[in-house]
Protein backbone atom coordinates (compact mmCIF):
# COMPACT_ATOMS: atom_id res chain seq x y z
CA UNK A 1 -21.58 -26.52 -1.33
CA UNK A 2 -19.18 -26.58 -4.44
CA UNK A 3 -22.25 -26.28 -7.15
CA UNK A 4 -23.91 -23.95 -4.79
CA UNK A 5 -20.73 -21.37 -4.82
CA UNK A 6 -20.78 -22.34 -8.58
CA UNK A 7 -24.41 -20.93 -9.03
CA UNK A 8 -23.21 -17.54 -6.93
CA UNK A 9 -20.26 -16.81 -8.94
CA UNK A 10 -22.45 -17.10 -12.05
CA UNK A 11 -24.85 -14.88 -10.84
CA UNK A 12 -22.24 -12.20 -9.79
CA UNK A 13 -20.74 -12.45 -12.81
CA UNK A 14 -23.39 -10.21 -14.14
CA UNK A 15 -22.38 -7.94 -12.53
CA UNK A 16 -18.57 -7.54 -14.19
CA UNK A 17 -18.00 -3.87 -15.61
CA UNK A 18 -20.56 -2.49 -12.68
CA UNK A 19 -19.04 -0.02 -10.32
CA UNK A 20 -19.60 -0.41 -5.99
CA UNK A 21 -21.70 1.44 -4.36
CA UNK A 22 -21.19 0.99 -0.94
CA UNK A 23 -19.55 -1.59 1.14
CA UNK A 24 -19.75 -2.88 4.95
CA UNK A 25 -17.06 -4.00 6.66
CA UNK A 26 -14.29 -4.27 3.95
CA UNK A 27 -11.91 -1.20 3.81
CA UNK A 28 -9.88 -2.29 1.17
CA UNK A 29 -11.87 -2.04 -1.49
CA UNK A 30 -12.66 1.81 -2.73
CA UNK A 31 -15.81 2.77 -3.43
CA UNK A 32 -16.35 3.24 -6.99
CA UNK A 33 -14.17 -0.19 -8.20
CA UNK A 34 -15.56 -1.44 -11.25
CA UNK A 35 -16.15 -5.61 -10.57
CA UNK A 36 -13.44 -6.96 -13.19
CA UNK A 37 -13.29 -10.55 -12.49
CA UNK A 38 -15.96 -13.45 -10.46
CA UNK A 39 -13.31 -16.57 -9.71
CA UNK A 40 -15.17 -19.37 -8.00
CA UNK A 41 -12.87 -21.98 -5.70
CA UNK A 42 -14.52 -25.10 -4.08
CA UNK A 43 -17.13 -23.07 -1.81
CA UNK A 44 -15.60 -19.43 -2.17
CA UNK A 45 -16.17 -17.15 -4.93
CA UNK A 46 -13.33 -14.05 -5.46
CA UNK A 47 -14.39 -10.71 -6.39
CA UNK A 48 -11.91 -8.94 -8.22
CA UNK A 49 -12.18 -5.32 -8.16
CA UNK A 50 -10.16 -2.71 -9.69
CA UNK A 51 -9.77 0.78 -9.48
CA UNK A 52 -7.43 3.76 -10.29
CA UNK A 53 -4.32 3.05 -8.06
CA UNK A 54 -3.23 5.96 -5.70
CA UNK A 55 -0.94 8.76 -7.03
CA UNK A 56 2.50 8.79 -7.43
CA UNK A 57 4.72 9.13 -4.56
CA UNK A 58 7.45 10.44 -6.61
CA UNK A 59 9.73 7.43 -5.81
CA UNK A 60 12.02 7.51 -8.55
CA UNK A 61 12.72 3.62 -9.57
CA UNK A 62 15.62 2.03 -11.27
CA UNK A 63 13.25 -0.93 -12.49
CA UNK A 64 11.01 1.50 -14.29
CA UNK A 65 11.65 1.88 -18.43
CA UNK A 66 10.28 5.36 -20.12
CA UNK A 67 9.10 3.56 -23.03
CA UNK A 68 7.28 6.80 -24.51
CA UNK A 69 9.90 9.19 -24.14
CA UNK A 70 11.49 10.73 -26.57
CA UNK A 71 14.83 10.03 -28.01
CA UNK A 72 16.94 11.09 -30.92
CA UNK A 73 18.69 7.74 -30.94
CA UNK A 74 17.24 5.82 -33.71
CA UNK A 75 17.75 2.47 -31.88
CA UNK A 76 14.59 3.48 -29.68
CA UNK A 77 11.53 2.26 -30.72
CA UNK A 78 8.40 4.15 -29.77
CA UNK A 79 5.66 1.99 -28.45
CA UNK A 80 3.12 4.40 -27.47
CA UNK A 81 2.70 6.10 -30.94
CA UNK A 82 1.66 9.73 -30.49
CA UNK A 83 3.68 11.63 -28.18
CA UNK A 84 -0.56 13.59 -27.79
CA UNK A 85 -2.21 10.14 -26.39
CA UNK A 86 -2.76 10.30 -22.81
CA UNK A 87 -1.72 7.34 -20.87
CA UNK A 88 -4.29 5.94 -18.71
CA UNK A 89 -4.02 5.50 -14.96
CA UNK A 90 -2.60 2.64 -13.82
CA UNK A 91 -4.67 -0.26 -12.32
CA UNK A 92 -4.71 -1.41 -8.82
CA UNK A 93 -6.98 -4.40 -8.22
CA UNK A 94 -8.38 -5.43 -4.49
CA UNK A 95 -9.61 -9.27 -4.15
CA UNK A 96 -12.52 -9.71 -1.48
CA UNK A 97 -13.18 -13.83 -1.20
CA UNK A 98 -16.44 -14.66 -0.13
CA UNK A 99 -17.01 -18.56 1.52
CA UNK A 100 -20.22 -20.05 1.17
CA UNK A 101 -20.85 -22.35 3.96
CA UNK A 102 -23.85 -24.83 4.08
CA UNK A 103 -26.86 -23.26 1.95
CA UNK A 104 -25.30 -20.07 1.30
CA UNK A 105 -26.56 -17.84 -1.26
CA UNK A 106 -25.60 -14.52 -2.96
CA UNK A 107 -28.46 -11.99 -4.12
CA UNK A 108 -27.81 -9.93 -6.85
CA UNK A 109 -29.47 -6.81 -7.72
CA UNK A 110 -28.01 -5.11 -10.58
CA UNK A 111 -29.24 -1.40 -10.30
């Protein structure tokens, strides 16, 4: 049970950095999520996938802080260096758990 989960997790742990292919019967998780994170729990083992997160909606929010923007006020700090570095997308990660009952077993095949 709890070892056996243990030995899963390990094995899909391989498979961190490795982008899905397909998937049955989960519609959360978009195809082409790179596996960031294995997280094994008593007899169920989390996948932790994460992928570009949807674009903007153009929902203007109080809570969010330009930190890159520019300023002539010399009592703003610029954290993001050059103004010509691209920012990166932002994350969204999707969790699928996985429970092991008695004598279950994960196969991996890493493609």
């Amino acid at each position: 049970e709890g070892p056996g989960a243990t030995k899963n997790a390990r094995n899909a742990r391989k498979l961190v950095g490795c982008r899905l292919a397909s998937i049955e019967g989960i519609d959360s998780v978009p195809v082409g999520a790179r596996l960031a994170e294995v997280l094994c729990l008593g007899k169920e083992v989390w996948l932790i996938f994460a992928s570009e997160a949807a674009a903007a909606t153009g929902d203007d929010s109080d809570d969010v802080v330009d930190l890159c923007g520019g300023s002539d006020d010399d009592s703003v700090i610029d954290l993001c260096g050059s103004d010509d570095a691209p920012t990166p997308p932002p994350k969204q990660e999707h969790a699928v758990r996985v429970h092991f009952g008695m004598s279950g077993s994960l196969k991996v095949d890493a493609k």
